[in-house]
C-alpha atoms as a PDB file:
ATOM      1  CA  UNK A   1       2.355  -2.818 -24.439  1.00  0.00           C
ATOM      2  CA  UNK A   2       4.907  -0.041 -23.192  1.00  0.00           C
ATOM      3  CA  UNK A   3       6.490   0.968 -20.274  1.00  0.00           C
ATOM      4  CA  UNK A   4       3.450   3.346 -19.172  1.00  0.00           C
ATOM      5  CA  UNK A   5       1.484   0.294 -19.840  1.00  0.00           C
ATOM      6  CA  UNK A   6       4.145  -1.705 -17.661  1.00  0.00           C
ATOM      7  CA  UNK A   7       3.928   1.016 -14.835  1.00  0.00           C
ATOM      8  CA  UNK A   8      -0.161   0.992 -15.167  1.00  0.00           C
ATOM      9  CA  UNK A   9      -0.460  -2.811 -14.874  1.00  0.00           C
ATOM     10  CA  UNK A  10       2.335  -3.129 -12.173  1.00  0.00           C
ATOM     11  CA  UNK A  11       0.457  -0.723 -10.217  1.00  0.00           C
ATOM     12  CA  UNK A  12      -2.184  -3.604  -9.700  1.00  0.00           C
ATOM     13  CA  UNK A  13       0.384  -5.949  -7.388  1.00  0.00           C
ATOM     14  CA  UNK A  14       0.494  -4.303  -4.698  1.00  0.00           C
ATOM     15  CA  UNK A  15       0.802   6.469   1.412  1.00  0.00           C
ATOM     16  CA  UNK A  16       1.169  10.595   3.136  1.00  0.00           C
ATOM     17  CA  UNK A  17       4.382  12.578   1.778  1.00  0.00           C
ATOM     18  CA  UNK A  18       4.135  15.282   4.572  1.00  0.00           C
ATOM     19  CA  UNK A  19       4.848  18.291   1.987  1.00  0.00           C
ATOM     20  CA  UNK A  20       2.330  16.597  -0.235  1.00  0.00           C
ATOM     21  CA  UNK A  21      -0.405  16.906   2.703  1.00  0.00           C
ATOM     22  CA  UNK A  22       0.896  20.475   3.868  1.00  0.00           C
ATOM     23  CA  UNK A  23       0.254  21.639   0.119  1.00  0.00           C
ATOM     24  CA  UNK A  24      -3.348  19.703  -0.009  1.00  0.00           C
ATOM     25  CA  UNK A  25      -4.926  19.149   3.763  1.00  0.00           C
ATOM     26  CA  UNK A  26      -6.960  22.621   2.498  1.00  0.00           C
ATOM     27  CA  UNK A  27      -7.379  21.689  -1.021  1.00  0.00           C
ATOM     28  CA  UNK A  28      -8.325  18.352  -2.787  1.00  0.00           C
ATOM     29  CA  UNK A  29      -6.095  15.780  -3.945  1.00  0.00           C
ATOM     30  CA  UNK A  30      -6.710  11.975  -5.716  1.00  0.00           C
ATOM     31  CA  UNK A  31      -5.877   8.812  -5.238  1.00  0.00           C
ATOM     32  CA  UNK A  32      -6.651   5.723  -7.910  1.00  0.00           C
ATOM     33  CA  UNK A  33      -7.592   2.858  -6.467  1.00  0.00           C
ATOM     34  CA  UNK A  34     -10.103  -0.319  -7.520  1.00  0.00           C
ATOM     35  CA  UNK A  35     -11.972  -2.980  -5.675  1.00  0.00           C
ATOM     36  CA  UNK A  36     -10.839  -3.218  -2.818  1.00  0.00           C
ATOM     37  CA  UNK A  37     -11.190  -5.705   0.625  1.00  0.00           C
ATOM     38  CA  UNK A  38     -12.789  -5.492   3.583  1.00  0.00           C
ATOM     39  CA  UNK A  39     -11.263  -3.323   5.730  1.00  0.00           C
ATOM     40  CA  UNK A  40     -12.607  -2.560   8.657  1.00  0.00           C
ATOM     41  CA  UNK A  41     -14.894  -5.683   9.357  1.00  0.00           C
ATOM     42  CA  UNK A  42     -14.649  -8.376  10.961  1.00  0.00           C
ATOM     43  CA  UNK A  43     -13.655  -9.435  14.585  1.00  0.00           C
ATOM     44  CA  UNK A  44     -11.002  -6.791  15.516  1.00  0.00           C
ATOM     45  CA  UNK A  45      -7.457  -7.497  17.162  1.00  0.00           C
ATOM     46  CA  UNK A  46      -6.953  -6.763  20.801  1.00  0.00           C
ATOM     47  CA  UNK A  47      -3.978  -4.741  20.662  1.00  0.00           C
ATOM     48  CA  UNK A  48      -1.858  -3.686  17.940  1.00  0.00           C
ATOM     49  CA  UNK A  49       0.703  -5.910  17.031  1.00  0.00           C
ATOM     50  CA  UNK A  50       0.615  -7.883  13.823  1.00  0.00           C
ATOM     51  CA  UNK A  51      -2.089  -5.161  12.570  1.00  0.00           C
ATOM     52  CA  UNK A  52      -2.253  -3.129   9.207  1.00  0.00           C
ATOM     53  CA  UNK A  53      -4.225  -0.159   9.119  1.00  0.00           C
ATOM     54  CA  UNK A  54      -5.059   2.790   6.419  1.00  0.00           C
ATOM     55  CA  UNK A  55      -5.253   6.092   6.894  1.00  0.00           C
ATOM     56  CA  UNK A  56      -6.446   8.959   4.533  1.00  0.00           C
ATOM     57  CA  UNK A  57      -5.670  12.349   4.411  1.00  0.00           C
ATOM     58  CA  UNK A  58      -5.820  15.013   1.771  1.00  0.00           C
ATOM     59  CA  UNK A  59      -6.447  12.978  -1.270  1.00  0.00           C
ATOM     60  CA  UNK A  60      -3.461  10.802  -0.107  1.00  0.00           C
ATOM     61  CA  UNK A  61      -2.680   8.244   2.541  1.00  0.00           C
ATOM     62  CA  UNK A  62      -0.141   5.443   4.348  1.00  0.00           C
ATOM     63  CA  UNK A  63      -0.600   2.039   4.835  1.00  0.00           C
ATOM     64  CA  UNK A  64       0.880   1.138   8.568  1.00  0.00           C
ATOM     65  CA  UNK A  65       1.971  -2.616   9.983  1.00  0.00           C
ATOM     66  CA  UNK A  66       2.382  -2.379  13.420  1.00  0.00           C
ATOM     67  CA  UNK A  67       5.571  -5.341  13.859  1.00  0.00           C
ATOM     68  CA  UNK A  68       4.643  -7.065  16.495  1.00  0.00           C
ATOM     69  CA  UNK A  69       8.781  -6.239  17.860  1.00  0.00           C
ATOM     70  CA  UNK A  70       6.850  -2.759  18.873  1.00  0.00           C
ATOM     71  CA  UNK A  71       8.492  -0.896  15.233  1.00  0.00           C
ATOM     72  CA  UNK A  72       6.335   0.115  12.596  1.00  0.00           C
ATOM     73  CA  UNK A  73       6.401   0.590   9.085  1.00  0.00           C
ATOM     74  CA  UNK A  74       4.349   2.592   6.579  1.00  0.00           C
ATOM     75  CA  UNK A  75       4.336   3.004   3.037  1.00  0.00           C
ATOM     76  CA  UNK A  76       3.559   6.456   1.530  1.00  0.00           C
ATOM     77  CA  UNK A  77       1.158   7.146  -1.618  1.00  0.00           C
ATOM     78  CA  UNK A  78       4.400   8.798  -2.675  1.00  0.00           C
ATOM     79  CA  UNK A  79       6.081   5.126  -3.004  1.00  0.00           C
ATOM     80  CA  UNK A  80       7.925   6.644   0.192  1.00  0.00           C
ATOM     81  CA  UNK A  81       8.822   4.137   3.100  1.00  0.00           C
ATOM     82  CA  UNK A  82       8.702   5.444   6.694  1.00  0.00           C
ATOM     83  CA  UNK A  83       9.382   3.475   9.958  1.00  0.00           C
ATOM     84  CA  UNK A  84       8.602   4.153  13.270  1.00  0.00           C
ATOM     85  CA  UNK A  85       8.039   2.691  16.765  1.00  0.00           C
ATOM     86  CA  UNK A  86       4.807   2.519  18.903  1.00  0.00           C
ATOM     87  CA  UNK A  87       3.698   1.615  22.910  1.00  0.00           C
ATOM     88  CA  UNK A  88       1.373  -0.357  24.421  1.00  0.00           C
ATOM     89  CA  UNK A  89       0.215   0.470  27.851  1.00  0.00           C
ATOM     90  CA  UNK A  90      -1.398  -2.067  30.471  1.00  0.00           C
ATOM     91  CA  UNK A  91      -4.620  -1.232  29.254  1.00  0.00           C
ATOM     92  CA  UNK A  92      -4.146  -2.462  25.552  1.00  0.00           C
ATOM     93  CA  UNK A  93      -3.869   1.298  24.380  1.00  0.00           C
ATOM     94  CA  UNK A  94      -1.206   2.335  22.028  1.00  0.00           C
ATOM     95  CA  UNK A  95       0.618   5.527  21.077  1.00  0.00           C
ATOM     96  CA  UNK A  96       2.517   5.617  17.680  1.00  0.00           C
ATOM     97  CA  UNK A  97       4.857   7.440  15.659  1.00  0.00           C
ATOM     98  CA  UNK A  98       6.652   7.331  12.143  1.00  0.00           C
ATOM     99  CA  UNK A  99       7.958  10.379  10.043  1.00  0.00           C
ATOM    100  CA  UNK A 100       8.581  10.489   6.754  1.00  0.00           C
ATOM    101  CA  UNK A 101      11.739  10.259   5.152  1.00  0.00           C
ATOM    102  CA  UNK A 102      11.435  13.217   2.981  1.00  0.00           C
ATOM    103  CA  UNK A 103      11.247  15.608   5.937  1.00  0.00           C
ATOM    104  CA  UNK A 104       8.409  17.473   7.805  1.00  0.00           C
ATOM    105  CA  UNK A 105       7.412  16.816  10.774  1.00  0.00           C
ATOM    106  CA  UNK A 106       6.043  13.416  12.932  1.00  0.00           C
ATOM    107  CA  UNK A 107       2.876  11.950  12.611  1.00  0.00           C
ATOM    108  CA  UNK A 108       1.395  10.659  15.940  1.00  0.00           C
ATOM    109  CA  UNK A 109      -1.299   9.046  16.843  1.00  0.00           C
ATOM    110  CA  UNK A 110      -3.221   6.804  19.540  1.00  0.00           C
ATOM    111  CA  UNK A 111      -5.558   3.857  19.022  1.00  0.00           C
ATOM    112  CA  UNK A 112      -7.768   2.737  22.125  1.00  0.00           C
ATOM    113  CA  UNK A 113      -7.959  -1.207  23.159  1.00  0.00           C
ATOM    114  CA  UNK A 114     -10.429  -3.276  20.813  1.00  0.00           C
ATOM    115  CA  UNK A 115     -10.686   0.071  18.130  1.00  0.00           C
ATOM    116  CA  UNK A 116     -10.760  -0.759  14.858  1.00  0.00           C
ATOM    117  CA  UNK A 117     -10.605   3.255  13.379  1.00  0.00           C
ATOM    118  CA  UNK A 118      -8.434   5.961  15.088  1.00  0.00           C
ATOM    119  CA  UNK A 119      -6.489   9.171  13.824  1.00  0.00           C
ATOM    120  CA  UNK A 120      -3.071  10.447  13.911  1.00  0.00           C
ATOM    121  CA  UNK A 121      -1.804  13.967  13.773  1.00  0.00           C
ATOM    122  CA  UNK A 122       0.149  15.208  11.377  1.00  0.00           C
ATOM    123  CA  UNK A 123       3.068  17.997  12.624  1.00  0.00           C
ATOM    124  CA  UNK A 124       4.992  20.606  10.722  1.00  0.00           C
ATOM    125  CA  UNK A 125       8.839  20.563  10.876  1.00  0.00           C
ATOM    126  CA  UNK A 126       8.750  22.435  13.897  1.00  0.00           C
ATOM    127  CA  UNK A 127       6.966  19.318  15.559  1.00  0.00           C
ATOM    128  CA  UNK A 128       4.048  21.726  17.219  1.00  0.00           C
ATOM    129  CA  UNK A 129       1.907  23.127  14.618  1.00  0.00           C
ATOM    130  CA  UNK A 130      -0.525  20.420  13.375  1.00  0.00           C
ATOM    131  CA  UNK A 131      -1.395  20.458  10.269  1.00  0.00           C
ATOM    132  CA  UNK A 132      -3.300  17.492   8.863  1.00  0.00           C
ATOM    133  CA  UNK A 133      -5.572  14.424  10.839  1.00  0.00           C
ATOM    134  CA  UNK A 134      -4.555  11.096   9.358  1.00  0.00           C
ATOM    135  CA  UNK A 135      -8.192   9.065   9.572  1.00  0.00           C
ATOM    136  CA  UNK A 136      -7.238   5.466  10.219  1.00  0.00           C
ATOM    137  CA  UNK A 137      -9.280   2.064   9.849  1.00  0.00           C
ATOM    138  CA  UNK A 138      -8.157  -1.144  10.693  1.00  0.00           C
ATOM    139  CA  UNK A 139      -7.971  -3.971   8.315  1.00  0.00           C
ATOM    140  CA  UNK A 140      -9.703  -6.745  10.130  1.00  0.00           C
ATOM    141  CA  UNK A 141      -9.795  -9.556   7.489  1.00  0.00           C
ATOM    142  CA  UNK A 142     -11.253 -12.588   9.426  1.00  0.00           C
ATOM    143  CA  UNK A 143      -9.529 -11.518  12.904  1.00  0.00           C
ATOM    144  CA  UNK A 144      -6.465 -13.616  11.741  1.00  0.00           C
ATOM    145  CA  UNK A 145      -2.858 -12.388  11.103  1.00  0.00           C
ATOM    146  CA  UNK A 146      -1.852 -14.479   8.163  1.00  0.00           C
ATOM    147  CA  UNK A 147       1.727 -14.907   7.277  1.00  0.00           C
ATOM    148  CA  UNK A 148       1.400 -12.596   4.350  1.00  0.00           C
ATOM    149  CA  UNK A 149       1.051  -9.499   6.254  1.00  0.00           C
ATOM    150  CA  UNK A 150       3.835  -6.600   6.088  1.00  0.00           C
ATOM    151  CA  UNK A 151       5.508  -4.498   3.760  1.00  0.00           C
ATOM    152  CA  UNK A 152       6.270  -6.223   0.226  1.00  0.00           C
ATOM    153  CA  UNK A 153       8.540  -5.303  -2.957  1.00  0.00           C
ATOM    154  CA  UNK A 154       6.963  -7.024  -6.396  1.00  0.00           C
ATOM    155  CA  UNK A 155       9.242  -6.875  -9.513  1.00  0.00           C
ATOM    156  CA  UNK A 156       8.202  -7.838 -13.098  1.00  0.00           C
ATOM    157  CA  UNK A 157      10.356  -9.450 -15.406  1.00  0.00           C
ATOM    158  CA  UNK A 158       9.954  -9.980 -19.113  1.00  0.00           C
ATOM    159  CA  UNK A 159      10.530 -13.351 -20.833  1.00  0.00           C
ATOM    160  CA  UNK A 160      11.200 -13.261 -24.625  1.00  0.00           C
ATOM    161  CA  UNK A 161       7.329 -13.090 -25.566  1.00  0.00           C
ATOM    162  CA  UNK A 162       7.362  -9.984 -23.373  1.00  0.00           C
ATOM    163  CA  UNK A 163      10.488  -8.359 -24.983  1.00  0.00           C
ATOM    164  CA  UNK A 164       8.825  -8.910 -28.313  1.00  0.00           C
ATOM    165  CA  UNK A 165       5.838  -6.667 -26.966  1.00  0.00           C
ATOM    166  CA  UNK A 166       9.010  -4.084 -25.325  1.00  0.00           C
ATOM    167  CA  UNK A 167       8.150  -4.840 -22.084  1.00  0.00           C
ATOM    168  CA  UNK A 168      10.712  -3.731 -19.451  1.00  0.00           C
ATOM    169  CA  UNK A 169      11.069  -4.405 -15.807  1.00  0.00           C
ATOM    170  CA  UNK A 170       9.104  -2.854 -13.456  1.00  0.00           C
ATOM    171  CA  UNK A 171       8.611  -2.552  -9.643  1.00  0.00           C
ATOM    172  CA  UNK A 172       6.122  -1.667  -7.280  1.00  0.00           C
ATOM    173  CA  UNK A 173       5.630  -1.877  -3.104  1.00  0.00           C
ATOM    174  CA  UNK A 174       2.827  -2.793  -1.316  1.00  0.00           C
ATOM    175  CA  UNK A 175       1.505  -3.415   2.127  1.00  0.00           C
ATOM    176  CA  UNK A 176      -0.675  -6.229   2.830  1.00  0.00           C
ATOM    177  CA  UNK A 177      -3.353  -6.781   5.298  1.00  0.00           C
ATOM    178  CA  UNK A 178      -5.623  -9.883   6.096  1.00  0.00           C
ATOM    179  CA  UNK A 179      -7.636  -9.593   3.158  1.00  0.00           C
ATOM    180  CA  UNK A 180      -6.839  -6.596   1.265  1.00  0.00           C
ATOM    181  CA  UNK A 181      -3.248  -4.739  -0.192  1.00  0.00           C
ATOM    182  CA  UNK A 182      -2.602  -1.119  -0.681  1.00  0.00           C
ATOM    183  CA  UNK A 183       0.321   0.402  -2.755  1.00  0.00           C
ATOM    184  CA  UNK A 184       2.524   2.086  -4.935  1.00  0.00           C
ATOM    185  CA  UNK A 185       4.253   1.735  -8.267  1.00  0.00           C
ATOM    186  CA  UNK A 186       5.927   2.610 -11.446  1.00  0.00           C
ATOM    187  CA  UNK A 187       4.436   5.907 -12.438  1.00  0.00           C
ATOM    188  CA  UNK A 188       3.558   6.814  -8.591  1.00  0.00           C
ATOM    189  CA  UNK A 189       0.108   5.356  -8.972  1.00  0.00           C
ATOM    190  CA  UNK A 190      -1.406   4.198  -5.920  1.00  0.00           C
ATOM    191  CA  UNK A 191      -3.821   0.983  -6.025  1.00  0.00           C
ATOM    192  CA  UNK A 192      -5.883  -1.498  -3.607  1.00  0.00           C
ATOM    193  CA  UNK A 193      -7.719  -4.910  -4.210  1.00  0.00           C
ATOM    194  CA  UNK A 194      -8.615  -7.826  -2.354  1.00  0.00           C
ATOM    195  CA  UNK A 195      -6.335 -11.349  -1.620  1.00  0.00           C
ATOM    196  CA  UNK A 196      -8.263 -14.413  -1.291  1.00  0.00           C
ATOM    197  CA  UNK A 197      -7.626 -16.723   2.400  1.00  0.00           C
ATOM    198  CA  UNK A 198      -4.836 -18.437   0.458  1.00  0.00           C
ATOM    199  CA  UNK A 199      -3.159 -14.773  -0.540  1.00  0.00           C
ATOM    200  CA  UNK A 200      -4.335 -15.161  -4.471  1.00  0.00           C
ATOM    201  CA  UNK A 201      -4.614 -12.008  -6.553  1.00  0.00           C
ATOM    202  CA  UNK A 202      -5.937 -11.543 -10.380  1.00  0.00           C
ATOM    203  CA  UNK A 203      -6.319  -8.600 -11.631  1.00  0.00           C
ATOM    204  CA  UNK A 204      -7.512  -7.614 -14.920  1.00  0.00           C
ATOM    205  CA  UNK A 205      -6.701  -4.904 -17.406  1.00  0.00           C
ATOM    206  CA  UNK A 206      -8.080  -4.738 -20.692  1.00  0.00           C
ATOM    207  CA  UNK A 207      -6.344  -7.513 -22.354  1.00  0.00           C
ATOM    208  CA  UNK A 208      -3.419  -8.257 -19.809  1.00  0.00           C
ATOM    209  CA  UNK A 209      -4.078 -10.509 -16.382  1.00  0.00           C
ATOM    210  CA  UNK A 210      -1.943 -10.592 -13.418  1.00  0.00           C
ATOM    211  CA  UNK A 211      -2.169 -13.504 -11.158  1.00  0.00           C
ATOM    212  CA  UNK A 212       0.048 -13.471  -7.835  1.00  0.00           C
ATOM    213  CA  UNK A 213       0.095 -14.915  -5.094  1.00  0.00           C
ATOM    214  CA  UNK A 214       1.746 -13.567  -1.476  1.00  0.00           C
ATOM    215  CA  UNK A 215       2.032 -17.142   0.311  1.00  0.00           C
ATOM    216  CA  UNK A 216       4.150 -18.588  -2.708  1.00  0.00           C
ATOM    217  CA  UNK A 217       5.939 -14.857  -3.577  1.00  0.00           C
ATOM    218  CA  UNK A 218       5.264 -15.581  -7.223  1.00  0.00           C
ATOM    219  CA  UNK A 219       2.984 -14.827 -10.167  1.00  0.00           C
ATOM    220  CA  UNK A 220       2.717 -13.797 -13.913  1.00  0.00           C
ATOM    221  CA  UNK A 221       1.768 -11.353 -15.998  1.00  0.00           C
ATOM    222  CA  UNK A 222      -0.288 -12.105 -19.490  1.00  0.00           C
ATOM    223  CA  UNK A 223      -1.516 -10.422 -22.410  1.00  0.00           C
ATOM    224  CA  UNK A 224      -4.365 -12.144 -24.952  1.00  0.00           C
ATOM    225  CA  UNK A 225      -3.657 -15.757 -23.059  1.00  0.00           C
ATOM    226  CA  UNK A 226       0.214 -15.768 -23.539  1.00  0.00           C
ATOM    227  CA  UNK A 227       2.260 -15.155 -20.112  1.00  0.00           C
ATOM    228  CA  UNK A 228       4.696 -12.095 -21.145  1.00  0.00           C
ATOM    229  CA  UNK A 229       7.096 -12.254 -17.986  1.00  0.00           C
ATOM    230  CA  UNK A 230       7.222 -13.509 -14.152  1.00  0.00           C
ATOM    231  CA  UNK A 231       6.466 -11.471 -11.103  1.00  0.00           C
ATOM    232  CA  UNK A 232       8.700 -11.716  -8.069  1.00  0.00           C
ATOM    233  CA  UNK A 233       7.553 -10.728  -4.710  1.00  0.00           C
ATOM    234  CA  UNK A 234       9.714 -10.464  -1.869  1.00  0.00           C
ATOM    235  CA  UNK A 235       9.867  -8.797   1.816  1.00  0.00           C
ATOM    236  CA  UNK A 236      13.591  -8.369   1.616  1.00  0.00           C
ATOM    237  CA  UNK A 237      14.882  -7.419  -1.930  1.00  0.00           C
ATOM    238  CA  UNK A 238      14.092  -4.174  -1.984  1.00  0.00           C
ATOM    239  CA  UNK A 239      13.278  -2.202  -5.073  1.00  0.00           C
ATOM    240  CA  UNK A 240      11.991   1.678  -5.693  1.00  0.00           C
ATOM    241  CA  UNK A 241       8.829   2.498  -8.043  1.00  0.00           C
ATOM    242  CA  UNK A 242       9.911   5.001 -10.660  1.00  0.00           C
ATOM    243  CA  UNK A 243       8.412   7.912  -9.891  1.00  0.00           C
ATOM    244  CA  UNK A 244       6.578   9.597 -12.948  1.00  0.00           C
ATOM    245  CA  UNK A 245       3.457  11.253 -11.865  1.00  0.00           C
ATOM    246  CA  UNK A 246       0.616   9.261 -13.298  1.00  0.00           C
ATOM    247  CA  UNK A 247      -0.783   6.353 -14.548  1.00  0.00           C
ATOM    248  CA  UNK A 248      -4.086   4.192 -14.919  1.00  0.00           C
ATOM    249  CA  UNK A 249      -4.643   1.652 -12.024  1.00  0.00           C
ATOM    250  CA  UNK A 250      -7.070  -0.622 -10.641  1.00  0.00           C
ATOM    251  CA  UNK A 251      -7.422  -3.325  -7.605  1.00  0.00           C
ATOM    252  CA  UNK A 252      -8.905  -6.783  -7.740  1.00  0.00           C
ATOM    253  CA  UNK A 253     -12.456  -5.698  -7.705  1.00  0.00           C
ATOM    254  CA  UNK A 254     -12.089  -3.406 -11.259  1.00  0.00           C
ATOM    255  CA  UNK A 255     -10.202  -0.676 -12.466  1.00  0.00           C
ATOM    256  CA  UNK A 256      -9.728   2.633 -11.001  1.00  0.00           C
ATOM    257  CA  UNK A 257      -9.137   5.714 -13.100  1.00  0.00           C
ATOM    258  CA  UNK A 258      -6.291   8.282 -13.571  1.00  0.00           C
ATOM    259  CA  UNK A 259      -3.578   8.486 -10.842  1.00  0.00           C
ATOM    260  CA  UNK A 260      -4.100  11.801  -8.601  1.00  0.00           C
ATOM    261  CA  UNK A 261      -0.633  12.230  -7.005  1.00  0.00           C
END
């Protein structure tokens, strides 16, 4: 297995570049992505806090958690990381806003009390032309807010068996919901798939498994039945997805095709 293979399977552990949507909100992009949970069912959260919701634009997207300190944070397709605050009124309805680090403009948006979809606006630099609607669904889960959820960094390791094979280290970042993780890795491909109620993962391609887990922060990787190198998941060490512009990817429920950022 190479590195492209590295970058492919890393993809699987788990999203809007503004100049990426102001080049594609009129055209068509791609994102890769397999089986993924079930977002958007399930007894919704009163109020945002302790939430993680996906939006869609263009052919590419962000993954938001809404900390329940009023910040947010939201990871880009692009393998980008934006944060941003939002406000909760009296009523339970709350006003957001992040903008990415690369430049453009803010995205803004507004979800009403008990909503489980909304939108945000996407601005040009000049922060009054709109140019793009983020379309955002909630990711319900069970109505629970497991200890899992937030922003994560995953980062493969070799042992010797995996040197043998030139395996290299790899990274990738994902956000995780209730039931279901969204993100970015080596290569820039973007992936979902579903976590079990204890946060388990497997995912499965061709003849190499990865099994992680987000309670525990650990997992491996394996090829043919013979564990090739450890994965290390953490919501502090933070690590940055090289960012080569495609590769093969899939989520827990199967495997998605080519990467379309």
């Amino acid at each position: 297995m190479n590195s492209q293979s590295l970058r492919a399977y890393a993809a699987a552990i788990l999203t809007v570049v503004v100049a990426f949507m102001y080049q594609n909100c009129s055209g068509s992009g791609g994102e890769s992505s397999g089986g993924g949970g079930n977002a958007g069912t399930g007894t919704p959260v009163i109020g945002v806090a302790n939430t993680v919701w996906r939006g869609t634009c263009c052919g590419s997207g962000a993954t938001i958690y809404f900390k329940s300190s009023n910040d947010l944070v939201a990871l880009l397709d692009s393998g980008e990381v934006a944060t941003g605050n939002w406000q909760q009124d009296a009523n339970d309805n709350t006003t957001f806003t992040f903008t990415p680090p690369s430049g453009g403009g803010a995205i803004s948006g507004n979800v009403a009390a008990g909503a489980t979809t909304s939108s945000a606006t996407i601005y040009a630099s000049n922060g009054a032309t709109a140019v793009g609607t983020l379309n955002l669904t909630q990711d319900v889960g069970n109505g629970t807010a497991p200890a899992w959820l937030g922003l994560w960094y995953i980062q493969f390791a070799p042992n010797s068996d995996g040197q043998t094979l030139s395996l290299t280290a790899g990274c990738a970042e994902a956000m995780a919901g209730p039931d279901t993780y969204y993100g970015v890795a080596d290569g820039g491909a973007t992936f979902t798939g579903a976590l079990s109620g204890t946060g388990d993962s497997t995912v499965v391609f061709g003849n190499q498994t990865l099994s992680f887990n987000y309670a525990t922060m650990a997992g491996t990787v394996t090829v043919s039945g013979q564990v090739v190198g450890s994965l290390t998941l953490s919501q502090t060490s933070a690590c940055t997805p090289s960012s080569s512009t495609s590769a093969s990817n899939g989520g827990a429920g199967g495997n998605g095709g080519a990467g379309g950022i």
